[in-house]
Protein backbone atom coordinates (compact mmCIF):
# COMPACT_ATOMS: atom_id res chain seq x y z
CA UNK A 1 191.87 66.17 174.34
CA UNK A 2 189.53 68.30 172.36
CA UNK A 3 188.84 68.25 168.61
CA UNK A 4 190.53 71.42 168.06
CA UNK A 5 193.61 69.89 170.17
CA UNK A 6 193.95 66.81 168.18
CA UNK A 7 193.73 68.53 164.78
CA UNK A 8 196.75 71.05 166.51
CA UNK A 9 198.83 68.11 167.45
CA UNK A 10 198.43 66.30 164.40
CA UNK A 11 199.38 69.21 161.83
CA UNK A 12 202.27 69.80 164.43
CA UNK A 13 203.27 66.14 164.31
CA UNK A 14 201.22 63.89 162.49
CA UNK A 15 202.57 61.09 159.98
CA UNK A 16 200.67 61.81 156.36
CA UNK A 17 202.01 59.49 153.14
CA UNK A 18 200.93 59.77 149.87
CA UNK A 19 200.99 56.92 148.10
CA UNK A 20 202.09 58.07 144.34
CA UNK A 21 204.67 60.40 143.46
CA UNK A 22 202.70 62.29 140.70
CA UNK A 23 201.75 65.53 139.83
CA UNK A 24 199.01 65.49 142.42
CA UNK A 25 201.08 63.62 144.87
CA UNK A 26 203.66 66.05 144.42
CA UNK A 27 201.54 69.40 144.27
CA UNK A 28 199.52 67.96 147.79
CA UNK A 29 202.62 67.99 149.49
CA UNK A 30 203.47 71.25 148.57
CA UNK A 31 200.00 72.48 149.53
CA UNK A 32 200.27 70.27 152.83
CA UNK A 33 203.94 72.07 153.85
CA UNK A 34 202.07 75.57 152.77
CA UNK A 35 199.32 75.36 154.89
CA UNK A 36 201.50 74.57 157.99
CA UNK A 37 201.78 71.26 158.54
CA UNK A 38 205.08 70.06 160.43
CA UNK A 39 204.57 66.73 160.81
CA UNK A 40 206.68 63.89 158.85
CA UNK A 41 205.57 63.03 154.94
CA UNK A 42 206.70 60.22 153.10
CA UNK A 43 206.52 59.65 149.18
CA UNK A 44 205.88 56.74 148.15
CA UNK A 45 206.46 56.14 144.28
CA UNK A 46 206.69 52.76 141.68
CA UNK A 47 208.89 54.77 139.54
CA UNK A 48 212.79 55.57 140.32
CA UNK A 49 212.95 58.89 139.46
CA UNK A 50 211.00 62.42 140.78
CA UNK A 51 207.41 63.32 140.17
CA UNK A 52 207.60 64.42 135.84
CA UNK A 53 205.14 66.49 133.81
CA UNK A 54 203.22 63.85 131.41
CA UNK A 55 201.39 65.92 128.71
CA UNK A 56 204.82 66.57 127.01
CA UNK A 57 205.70 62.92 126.10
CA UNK A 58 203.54 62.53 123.77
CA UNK A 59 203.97 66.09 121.89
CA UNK A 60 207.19 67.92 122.60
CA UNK A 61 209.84 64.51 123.33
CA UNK A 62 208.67 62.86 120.69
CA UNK A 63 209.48 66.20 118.22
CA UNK A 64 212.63 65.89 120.14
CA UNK A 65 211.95 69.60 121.20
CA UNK A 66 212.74 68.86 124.88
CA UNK A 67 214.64 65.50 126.38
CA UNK A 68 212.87 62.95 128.34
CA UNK A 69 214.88 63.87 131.09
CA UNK A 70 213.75 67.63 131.27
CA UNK A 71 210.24 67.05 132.33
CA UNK A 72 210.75 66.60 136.06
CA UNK A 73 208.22 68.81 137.75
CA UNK A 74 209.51 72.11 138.79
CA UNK A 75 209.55 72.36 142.46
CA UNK A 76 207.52 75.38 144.37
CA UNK A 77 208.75 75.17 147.76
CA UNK A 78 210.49 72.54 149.77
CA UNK A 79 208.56 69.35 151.21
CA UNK A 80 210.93 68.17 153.72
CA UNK A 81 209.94 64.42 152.70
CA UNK A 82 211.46 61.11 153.05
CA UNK A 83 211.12 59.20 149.21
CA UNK A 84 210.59 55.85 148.61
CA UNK A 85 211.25 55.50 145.12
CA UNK A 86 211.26 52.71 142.96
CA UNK A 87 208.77 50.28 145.29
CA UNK A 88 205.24 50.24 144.45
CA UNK A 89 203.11 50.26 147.10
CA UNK A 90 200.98 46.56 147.26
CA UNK A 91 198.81 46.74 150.18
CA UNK A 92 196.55 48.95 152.67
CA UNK A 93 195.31 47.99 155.50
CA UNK A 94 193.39 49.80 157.11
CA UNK A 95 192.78 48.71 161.20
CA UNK A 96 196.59 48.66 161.63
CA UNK A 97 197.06 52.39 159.22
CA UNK A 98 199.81 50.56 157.03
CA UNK A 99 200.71 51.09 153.73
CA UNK A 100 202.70 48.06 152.57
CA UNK A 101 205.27 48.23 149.94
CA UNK A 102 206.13 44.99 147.53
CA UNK A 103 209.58 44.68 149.52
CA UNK A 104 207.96 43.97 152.71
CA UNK A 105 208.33 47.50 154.07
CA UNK A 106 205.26 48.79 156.16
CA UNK A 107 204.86 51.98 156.12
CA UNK A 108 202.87 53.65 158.91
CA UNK A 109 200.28 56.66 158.59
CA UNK A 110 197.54 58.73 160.36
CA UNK A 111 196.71 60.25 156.85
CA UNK A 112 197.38 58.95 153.73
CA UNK A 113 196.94 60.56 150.16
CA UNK A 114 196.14 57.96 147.43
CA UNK A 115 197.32 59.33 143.67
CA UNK A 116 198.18 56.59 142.02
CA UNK A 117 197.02 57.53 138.77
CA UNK A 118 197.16 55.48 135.88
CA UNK A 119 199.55 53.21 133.44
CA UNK A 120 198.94 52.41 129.91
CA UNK A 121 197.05 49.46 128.44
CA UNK A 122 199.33 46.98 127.03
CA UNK A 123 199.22 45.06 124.13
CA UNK A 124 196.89 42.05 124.98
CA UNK A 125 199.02 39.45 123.71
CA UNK A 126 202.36 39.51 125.99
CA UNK A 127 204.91 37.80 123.03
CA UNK A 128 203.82 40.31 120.79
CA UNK A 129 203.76 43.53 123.07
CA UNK A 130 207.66 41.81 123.25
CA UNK A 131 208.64 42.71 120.22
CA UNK A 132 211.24 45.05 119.56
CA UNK A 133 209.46 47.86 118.01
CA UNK A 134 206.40 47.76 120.09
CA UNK A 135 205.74 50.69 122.36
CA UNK A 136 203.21 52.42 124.72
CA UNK A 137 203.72 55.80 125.67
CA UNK A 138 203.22 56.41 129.41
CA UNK A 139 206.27 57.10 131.10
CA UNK A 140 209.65 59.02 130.38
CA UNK A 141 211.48 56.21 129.24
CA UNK A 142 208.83 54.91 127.15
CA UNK A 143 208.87 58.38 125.25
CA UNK A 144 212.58 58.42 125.03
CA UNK A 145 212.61 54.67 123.40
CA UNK A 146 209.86 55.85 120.90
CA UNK A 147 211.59 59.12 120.01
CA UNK A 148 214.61 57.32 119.24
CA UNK A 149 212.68 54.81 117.14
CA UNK A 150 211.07 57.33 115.51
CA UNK A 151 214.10 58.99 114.60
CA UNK A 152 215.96 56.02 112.95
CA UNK A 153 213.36 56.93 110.20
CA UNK A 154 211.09 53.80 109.89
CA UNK A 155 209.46 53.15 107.23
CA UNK A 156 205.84 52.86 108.64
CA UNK A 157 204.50 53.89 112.08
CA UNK A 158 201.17 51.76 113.27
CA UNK A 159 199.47 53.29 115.81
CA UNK A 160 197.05 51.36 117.31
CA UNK A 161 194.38 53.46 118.85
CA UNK A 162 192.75 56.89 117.69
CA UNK A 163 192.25 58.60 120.96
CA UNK A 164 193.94 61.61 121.99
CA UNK A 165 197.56 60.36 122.41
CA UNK A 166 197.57 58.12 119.55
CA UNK A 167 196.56 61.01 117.53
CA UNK A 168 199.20 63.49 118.64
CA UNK A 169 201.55 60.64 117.87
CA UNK A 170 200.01 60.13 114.40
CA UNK A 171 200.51 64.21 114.42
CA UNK A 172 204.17 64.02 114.82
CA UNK A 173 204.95 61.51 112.69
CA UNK A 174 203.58 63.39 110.15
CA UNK A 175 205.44 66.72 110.89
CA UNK A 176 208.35 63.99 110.63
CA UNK A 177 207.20 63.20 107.29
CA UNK A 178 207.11 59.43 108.79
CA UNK A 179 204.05 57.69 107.09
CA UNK A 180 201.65 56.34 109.22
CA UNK A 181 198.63 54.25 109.46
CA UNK A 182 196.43 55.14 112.40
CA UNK A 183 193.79 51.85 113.68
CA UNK A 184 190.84 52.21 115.51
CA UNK A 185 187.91 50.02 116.44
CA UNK A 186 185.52 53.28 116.76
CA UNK A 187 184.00 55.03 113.34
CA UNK A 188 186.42 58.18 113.63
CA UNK A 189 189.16 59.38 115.70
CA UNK A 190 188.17 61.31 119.50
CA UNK A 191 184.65 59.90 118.98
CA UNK A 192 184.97 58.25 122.87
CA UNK A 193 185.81 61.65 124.54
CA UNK A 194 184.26 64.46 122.10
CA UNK A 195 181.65 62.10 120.16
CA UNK A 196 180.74 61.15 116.63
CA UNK A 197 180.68 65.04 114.76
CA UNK A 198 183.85 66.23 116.40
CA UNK A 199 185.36 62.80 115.63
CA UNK A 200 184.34 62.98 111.32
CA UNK A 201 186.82 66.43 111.77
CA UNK A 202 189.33 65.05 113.22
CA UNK A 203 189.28 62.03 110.45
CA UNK A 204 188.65 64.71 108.22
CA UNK A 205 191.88 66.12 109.58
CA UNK A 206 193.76 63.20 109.73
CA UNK A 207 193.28 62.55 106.15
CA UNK A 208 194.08 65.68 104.73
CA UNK A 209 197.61 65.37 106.37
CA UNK A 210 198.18 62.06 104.76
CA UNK A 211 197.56 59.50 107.72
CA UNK A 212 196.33 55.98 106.47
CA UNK A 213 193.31 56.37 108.99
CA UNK A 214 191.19 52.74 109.17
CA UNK A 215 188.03 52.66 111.36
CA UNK A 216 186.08 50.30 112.29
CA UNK A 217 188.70 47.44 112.35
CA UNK A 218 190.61 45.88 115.02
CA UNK A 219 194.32 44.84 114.80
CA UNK A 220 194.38 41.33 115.46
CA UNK A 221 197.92 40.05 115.55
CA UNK A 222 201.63 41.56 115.54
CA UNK A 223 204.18 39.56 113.48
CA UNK A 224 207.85 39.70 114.19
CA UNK A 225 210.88 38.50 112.69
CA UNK A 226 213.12 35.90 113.11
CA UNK A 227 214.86 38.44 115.26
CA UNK A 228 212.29 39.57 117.11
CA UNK A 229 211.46 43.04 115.63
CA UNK A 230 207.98 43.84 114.55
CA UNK A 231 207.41 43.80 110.74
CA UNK A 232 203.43 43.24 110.23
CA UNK A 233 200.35 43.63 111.49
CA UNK A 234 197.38 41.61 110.83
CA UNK A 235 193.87 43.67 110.69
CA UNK A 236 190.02 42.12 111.49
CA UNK A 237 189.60 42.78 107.81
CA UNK A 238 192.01 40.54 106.45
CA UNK A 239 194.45 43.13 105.44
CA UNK A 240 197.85 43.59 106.39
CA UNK A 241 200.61 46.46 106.14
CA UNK A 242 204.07 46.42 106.37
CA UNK A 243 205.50 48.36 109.72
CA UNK A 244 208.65 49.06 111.98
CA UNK A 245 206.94 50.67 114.34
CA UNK A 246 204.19 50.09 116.46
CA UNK A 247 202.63 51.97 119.49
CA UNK A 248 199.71 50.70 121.57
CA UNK A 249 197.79 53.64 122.39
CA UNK A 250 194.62 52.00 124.18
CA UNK A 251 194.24 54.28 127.25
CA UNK A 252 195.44 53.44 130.63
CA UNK A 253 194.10 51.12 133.83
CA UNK A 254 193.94 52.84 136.90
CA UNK A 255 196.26 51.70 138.75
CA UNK A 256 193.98 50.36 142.09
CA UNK A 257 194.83 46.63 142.15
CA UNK A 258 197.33 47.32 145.09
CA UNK A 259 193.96 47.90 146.96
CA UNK A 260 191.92 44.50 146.66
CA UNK A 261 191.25 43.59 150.19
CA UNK A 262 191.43 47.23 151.79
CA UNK A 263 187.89 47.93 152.04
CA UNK A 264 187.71 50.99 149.91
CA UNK A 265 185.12 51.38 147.08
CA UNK A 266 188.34 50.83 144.59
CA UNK A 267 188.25 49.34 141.10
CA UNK A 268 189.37 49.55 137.04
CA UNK A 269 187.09 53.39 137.16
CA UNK A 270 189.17 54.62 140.14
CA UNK A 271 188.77 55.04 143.52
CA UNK A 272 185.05 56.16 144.96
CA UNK A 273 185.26 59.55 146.96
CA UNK A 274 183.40 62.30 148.08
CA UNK A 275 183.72 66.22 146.74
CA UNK A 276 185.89 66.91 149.50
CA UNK A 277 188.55 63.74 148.00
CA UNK A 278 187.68 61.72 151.44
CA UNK A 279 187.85 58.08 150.04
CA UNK A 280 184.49 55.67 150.37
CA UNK A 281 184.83 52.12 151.68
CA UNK A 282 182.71 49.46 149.77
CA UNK A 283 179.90 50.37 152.22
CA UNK A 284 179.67 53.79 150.65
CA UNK A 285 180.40 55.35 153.81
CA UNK A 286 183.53 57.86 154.11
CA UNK A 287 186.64 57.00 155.69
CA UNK A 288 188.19 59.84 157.79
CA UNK A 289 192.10 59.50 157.21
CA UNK A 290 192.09 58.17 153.22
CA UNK A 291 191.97 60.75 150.77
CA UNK A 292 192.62 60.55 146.90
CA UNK A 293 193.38 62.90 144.27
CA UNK A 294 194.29 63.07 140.35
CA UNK A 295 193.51 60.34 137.73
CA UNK A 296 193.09 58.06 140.12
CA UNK A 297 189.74 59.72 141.77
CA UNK A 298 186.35 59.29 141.46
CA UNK A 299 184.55 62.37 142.91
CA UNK A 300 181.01 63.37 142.21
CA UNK A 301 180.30 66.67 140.48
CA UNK A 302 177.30 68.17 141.53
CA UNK A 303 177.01 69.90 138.40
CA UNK A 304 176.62 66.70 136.59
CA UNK A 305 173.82 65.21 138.83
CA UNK A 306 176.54 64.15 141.58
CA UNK A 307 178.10 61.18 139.25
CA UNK A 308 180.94 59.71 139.49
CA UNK A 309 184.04 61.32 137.14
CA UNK A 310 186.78 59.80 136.88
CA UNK A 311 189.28 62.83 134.97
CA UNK A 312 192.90 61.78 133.45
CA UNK A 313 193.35 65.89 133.15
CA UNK A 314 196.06 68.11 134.38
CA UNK A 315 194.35 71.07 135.25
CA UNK A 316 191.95 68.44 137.47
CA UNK A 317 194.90 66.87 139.37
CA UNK A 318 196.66 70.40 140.19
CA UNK A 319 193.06 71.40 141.59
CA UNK A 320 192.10 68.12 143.30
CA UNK A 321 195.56 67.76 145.65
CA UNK A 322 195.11 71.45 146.58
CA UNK A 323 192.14 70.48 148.18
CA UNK A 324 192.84 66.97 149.40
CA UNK A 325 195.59 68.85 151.05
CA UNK A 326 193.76 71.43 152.77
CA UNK A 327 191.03 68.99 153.81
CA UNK A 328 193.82 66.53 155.29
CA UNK A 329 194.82 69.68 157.84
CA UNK A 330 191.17 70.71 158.48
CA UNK A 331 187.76 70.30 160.66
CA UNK A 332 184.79 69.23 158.93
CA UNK A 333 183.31 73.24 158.72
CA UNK A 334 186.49 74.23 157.22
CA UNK A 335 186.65 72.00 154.21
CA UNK A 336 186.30 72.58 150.61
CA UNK A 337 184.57 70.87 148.52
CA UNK A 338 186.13 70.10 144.56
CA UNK A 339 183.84 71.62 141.97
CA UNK A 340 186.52 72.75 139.49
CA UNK A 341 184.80 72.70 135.54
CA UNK A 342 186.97 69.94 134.23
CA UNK A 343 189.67 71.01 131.37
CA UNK A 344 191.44 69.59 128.89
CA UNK A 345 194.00 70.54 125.84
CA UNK A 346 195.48 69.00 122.64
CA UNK A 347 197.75 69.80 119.66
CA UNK A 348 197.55 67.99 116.58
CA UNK A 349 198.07 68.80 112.99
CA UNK A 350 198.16 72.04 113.15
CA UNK A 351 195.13 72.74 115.42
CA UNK A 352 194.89 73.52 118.89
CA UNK A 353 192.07 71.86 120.70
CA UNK A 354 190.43 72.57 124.01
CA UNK A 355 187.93 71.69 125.93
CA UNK A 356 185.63 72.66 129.11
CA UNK A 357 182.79 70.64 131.08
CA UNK A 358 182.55 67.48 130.33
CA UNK A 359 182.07 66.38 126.73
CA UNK A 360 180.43 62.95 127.75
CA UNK A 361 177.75 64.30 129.93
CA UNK A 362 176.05 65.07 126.73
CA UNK A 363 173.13 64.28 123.87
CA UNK A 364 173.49 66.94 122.10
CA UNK A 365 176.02 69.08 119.89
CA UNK A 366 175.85 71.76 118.14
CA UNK A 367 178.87 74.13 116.34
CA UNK A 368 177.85 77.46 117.64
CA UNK A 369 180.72 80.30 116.39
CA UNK A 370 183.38 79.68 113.82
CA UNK A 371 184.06 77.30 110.69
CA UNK A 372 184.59 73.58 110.94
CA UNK A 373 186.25 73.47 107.00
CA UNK A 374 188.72 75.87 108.43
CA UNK A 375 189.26 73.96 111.67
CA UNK A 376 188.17 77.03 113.59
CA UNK A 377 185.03 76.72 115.59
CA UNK A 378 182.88 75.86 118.72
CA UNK A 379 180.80 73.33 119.35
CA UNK A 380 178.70 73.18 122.38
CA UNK A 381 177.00 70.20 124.45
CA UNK A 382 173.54 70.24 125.91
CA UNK A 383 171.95 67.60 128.16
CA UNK A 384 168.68 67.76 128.70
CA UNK A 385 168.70 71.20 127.20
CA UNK A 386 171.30 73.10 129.57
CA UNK A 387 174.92 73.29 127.95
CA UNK A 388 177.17 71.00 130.04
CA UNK A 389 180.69 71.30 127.81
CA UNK A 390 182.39 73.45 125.13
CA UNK A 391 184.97 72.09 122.48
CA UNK A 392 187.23 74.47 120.63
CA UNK A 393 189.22 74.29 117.42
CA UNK A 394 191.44 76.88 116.96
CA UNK A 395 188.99 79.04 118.92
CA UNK A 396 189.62 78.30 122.88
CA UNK A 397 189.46 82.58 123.48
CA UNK A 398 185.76 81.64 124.22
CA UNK A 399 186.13 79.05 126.70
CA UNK A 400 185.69 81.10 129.26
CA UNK A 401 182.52 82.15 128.09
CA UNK A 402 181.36 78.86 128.16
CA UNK A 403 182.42 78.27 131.44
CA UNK A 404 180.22 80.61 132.91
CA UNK A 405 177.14 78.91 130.89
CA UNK A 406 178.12 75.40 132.16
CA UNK A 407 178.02 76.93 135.44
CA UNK A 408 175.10 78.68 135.30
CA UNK A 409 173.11 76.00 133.64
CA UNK A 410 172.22 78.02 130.65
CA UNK A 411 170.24 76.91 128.13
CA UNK A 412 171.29 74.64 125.21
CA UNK A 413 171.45 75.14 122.34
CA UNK A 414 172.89 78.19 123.73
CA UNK A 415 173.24 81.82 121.73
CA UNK A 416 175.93 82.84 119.54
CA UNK A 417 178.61 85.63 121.28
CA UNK A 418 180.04 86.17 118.35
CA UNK A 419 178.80 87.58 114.70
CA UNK A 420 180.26 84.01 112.90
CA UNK A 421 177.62 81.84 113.79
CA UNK A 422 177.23 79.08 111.17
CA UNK A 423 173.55 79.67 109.37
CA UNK A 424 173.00 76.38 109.35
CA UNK A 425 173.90 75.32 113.30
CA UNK A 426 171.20 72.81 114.43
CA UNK A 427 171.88 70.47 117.35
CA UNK A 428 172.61 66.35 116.09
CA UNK A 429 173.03 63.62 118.47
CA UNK A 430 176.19 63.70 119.80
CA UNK A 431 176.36 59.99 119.46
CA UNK A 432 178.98 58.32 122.07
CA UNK A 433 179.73 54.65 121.35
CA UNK A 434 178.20 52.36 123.85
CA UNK A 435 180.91 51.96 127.04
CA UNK A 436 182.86 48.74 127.39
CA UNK A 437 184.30 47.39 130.50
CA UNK A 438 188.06 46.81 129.32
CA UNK A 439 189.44 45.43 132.64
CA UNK A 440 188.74 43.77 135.72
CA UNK A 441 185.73 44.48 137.15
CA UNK A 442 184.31 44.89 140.73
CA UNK A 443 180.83 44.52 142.00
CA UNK A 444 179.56 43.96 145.38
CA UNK A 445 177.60 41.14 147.19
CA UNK A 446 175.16 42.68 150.08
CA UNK A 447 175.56 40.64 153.51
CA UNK A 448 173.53 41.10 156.53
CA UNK A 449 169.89 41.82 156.89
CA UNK A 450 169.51 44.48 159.89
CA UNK A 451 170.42 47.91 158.75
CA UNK A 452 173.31 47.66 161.51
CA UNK A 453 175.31 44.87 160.42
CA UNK A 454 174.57 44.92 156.76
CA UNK A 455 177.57 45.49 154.74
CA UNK A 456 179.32 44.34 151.15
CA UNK A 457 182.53 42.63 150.27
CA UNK A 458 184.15 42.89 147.06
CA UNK A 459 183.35 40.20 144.42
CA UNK A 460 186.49 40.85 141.58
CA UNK A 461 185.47 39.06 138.27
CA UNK A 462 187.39 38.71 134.80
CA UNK A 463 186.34 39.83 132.02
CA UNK A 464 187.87 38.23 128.62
């Protein structure tokens, strides 16, 4: 049977499961039913319930503007799938085309979507992440155990970790009128995703709104009761406050450990792919029938000299499963390939910020429109003297615009669309801290010595 026959037959009735029943798993097999295939599709998801939208957990539950239980993802057409809800998947292997589930359950494939995505980073010491009053904020009923906490009126919030959700949080405690002390190892708040200028605004901000903001120190133990409810924390410092509260907002571990043994290029960044979301085996070569999409991913932008992104955005999962999807259904000439400008939104105190390109990919920064002591601006960032991402406070009606000069590959520092440029805009450093490796760790040991039989096999270390 031809090509053209096989790729009939199997859109007809091929098997396709997709391993994670997230917002990418759940917009691919939308996009997989839209573009014709009638084959069988099986969901296969760690958590009970339907695919949920995420962003609002940390903003609009915890306002208690919207129940935990109202985020399930609205649904745009049918996808005629058998779920398997509430297993986690454990196992793929790959000569047999088997996902295995922790019951025991294989599940068989000829395609399988991978969009696992991520959970949050736990407290490092278990007794303590134990304590009543100790929370992380990834899922629905996380949110919905923090909202009520929050409610009961504590005296003191700790949030542990100034990144973008434990800011928001920090944000709605104060709206709440809760008082808070926000800890973080970094000098300022953001300064991992938007760097060190962006990051003195938003401790600028954070301060002005009455948040007990400490940099530069670590939280070193939790102390509970006799009861077992958290009632101090202990700082690298030597200082100590008082709390009821405290949430763990350390970012999140990919969740890829299900895949030791597989053979795919998996590990604590993601899951190695190509543009077109075709997964890479630990050879670097692509594997045909293993695709992967959302947090989880990998993928190479060729706009950012072909490295390796790994994106915990909305916008980038919607995008990504639309075309893992179509690729899954299509000949090699007919795929597409994902080059989508990442995205990215927050609320906090007051100010809406956005965010195009990729803030990281940067060594420059320079505020280009707008004024940063109003909390209205834009800052631009150049590598290498073409603009590669935009960041906007209370200003994201020019994103767009920036798009089209991250696209282009305009040069940076870039001109001034509007009349409001600052008179004294000059491009600093944008000054990332230096990346740690939080989590396990793979590398790879080379075997083999003829270009025909050499391959690598996963080495997994631990890092303390």
């Amino acid at each position: 049977m031809g090509s053209a026959d096989t790729l009939q037959a199997f859109r007809r009735d091929g098997r396709i499961v997709i391993v994670g029943a997230s917002l990418a798993g759940l917009r691919a097999a939308e996009a997989l039913r839209e573009e014709g295939f009638t084959g069988s599709l099986t969901m296969i998801g760690d958590e009970l319930g339907e695919p949920y939208d995420r962003p609002p957990l940390s903003k609009q539950v915890l306002t208690g503007w919207v129940p935990a239980g109202n985020t399930t993802l609205p649904r745009r057409r049918d996808i005629d799938a058998q779920w398997l809800l509430g297993v986690p998947a454990d196992g793929l292997d790959l000569a047999t085309n088997h996902v295995h589930l922790a019951d025991g359950r294989d599940v068989p494939f000829d395609r399988v979507l991978i969009s696992t995505g991520v959970r949050a980073r736990p407290w490092f010491v278990e007794a303590e992440a134990a304590l009543d009053g100790v929370f992380v904020v990834r899922t629905r009923e996380h949110a919905e155990s923090l909202q009520r906490a929050m409610a009961a009126g504590p005296s003191r919030v700790l949030i542990i970790g100034a990144g973008f959700t434990g800011s928001e949080i920090a944000s709605i405690c104060r709206e709440r009128d809760i008082p808070v002390t926000v800890a973080e190892l970094a000098p300022a708040p953001l300064v991992g995703a938007l760097g060190a200028m962006i990051g003195g605004v938003a401790a600028d901000m954070q301060r002005a709104h009455g948040v007990d903001l400490r940099c530069g120190v670590k939280v070193t133990k939790l102390e509970g009761d006799a009861q077992g409810h958290f009632r101090r924390a202990h700082f690298s410092d030597g200082t100590t406050i008082d709390a009821d509260v405290a949430v763990v907002a350390l970012g999140g571990i990919r969740n890829t450990e299900w895949l030791r043994g597989s053979g795919l290029a998996a590990g604590p960044w993601g899951i190695a792919c190509d543009t077109g979301c075709r997964a890479l085996d630990l050879n670097g070569l692509i594997t045909d029938d293993i695709f992967v999409a959302g947090d989880v991913a990998r993928c190479p932008n060729p706009i950012y000299e072909y490295r390796l992104i790994s994106l915990e955005h909305w916008v980038n999962a919607v995008e990504q499963a639309k075309v893992a999807a179509h690729n899954m259904l299509s000949a090699q000439a007919d795929r597409w390939p994902h080059l989508s400008i990442p995205t990215f939104w927050s609320i906090q105190f007051g100010v809406n910020i956005k965010s195009v390109g990729v803030p990281t990919f940067a060594d420059e920064v320079v505020v280009t429109q707008g004024s940063v002591p109003d909390h209205r601006f834009v800052a631009a960032y150049g590598y290498q003297g073409r603009v590669t991402a935009a960041v906007s406070f209370n200003n994201a009606k020019w994103l767009d615009h920036y798009r089209q000069l991250i696209e282009t590959a305009a040069p940076f520092p870039p001109p001034c669309p509007t009349p409001d440029e600052p008179a004294d805009a000059k491009p600093v450093p944008v000054d990332f801290p230096s990346p740690k490796l939080l989590a396990q760790g793979a590398t790879v040991v080379v075997t083999g010595h003829d270009p025909g039989e050499r391959r690598v096999t996963a080495a997994w270390q631990h890092h303390q």
